[in-house]
Protein backbone atom coordinates (compact mmCIF):
# COMPACT_ATOMS: atom_id res chain seq x y z
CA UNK A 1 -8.10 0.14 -15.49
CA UNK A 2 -9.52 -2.30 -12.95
CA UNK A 3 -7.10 -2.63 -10.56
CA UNK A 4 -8.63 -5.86 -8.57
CA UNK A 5 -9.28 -7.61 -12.17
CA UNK A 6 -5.76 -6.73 -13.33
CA UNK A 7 -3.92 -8.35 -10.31
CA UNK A 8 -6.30 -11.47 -10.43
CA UNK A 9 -5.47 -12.00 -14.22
CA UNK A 10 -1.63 -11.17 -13.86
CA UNK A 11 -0.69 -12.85 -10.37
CA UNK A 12 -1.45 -16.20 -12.15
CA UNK A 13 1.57 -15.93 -14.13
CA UNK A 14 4.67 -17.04 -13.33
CA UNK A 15 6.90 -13.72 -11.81
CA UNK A 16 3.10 -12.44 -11.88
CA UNK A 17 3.05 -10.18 -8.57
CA UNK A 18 6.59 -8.96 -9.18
CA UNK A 19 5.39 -7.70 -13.19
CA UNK A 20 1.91 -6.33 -12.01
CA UNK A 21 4.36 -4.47 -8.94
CA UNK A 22 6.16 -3.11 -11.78
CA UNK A 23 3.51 -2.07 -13.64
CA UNK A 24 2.01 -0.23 -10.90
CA UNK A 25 5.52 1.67 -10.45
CA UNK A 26 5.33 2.11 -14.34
CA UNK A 27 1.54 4.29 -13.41
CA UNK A 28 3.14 6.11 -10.00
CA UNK A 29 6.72 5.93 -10.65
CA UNK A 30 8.04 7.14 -7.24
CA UNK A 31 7.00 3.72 -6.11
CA UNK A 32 9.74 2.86 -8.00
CA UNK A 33 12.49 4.04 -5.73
CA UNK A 34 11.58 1.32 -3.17
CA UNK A 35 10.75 -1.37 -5.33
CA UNK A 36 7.56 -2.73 -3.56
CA UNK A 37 6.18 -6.13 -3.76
CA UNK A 38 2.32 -7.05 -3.83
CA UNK A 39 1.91 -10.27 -2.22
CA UNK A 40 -1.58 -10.30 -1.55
CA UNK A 41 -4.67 -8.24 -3.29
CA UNK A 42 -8.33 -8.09 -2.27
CA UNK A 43 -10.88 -6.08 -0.97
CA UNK A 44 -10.38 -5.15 2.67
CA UNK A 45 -6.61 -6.59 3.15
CA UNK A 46 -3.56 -5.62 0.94
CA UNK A 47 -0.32 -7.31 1.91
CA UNK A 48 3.07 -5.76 0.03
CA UNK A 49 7.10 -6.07 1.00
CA UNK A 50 10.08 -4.52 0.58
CA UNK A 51 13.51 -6.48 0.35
CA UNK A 52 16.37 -4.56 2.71
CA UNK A 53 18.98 -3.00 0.22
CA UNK A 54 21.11 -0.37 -0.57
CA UNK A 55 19.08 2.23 -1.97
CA UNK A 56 16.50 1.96 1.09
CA UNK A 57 18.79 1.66 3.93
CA UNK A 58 19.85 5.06 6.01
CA UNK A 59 22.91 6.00 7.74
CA UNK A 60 22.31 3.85 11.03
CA UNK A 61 22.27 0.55 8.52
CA UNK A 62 18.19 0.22 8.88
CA UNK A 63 15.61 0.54 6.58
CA UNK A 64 14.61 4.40 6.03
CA UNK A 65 12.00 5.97 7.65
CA UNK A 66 10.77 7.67 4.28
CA UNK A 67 11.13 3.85 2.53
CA UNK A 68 8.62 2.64 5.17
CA UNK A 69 6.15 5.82 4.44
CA UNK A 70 6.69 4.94 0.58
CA UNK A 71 5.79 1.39 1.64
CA UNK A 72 2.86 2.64 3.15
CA UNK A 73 1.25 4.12 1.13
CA UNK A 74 1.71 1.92 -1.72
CA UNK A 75 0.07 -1.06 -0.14
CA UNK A 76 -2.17 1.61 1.51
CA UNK A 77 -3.68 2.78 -1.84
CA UNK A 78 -3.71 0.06 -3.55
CA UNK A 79 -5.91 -1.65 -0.65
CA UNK A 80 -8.13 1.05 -0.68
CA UNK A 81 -8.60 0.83 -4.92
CA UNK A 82 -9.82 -2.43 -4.63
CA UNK A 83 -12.04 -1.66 -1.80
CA UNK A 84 -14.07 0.92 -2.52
CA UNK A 85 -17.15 0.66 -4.80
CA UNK A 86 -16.21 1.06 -8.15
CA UNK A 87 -18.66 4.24 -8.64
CA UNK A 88 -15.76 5.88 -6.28
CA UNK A 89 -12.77 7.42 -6.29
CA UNK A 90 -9.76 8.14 -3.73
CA UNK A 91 -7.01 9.88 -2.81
CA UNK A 92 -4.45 10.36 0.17
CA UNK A 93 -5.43 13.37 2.42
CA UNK A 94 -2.77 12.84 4.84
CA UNK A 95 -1.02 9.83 6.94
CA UNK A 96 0.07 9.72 10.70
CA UNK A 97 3.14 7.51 11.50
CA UNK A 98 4.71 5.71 14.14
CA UNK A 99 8.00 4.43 14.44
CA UNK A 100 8.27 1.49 16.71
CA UNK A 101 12.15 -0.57 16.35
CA UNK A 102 14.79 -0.67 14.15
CA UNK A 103 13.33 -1.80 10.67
CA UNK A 104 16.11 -4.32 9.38
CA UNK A 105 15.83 -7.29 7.00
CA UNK A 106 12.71 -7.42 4.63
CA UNK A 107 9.62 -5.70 5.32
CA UNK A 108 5.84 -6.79 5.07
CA UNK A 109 3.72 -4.23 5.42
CA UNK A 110 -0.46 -5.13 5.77
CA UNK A 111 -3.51 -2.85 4.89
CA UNK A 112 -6.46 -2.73 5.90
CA UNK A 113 -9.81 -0.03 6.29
CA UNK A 114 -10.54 1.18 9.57
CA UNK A 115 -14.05 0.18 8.70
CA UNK A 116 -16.36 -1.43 5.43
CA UNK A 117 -15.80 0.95 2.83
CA UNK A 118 -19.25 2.36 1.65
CA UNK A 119 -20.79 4.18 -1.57
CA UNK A 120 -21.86 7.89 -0.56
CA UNK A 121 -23.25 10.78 -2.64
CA UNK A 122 -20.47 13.01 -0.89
CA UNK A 123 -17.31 12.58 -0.11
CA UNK A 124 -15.93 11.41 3.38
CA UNK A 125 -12.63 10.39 5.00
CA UNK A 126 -12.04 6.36 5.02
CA UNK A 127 -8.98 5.75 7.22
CA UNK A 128 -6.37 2.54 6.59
CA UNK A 129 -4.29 0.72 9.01
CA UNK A 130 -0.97 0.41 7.93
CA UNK A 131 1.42 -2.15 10.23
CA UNK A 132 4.51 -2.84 8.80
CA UNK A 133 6.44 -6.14 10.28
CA UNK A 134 9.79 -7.53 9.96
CA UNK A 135 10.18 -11.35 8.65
CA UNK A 136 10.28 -12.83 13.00
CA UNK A 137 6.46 -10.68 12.76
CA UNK A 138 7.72 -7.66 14.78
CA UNK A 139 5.60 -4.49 14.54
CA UNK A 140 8.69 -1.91 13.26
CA UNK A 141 6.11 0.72 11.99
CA UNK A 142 1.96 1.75 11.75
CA UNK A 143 0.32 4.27 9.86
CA UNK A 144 -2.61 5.60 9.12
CA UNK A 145 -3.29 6.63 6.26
CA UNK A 146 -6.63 8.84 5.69
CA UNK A 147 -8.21 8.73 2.10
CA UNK A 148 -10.67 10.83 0.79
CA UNK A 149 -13.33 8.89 -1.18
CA UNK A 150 -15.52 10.32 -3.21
CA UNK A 151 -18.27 9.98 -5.96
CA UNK A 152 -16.06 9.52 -9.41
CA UNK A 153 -17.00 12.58 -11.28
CA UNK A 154 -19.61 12.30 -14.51
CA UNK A 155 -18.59 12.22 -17.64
């Protein structure tokens, strides 16, 4: 599946971002827990929220810490899919996180590579810059996350 061509085609549609959020929850279904939005798709910038409810808030009243990972990486990944040349492949290798306020209301969280993704004949670590802000634009959390690209295998 072409994950770029896929969001192009479906975010046209009316609910279109929400369904192709769903749909990517369908694929990795512990998304699901946090119910991410994609707002914005593209190579080099991925821009995803998450609405402040119940089943993501934690015993102080604030988004969860784990919510915010979950968040993350989602947007994270995504980013990265649509980044990389299309001859590679990636995966998380591990993420460092900072917690900066209170998270409380809805969440944005933007993506973004450390630096221009490139095609290798080995793999290598491509790190992406994860800062999460509240709706006033506050920085409540960063992470990076570092993917492992690599050279899709031959088939």
């Amino acid at each position: 599946m072409n994950v770029l061509a896929s969001y192009q085609r479906i975010s046209q549609w009316p609910a279109g971002r929400w369904l192709f959020s769903k749909l990517v929850c369908l694929k990795a279904p512990y998304f699901a827990s946090i119910a991410p939005r994609i707002e914005v798709l593209e190579p080099g910038r991925g821009v995803a929220t998450l609405s402040h409810r119940r089943r993501v808030t934690n015993h102080i009243g604030t988004v969860h810490a784990i919510a915010l990972c979950n968040l993350a990486e989602f947007v994270g990944g995504l980013t990265c899919d649509v980044s990389i040349p299309a001859s590679m492949r990636w995966i998380p290798k591990g993420m460092t996180v900072a917690y900066l306020k209170k998270a409380v209301g809805t969440m944005r969280a933007t993506a973004t590579p450390a630096f221009p993704p490139r095609e290798s004949a080995e793999g290598h670590e491509l790190p992406f810059e994860v800062l999460v802000e509240d709706l006033q634009g506050e920085a409540v959390f960063k992470a990076t996350i570092a993917m492992w690209v690599s050279p899709k295998a031959m088939r």
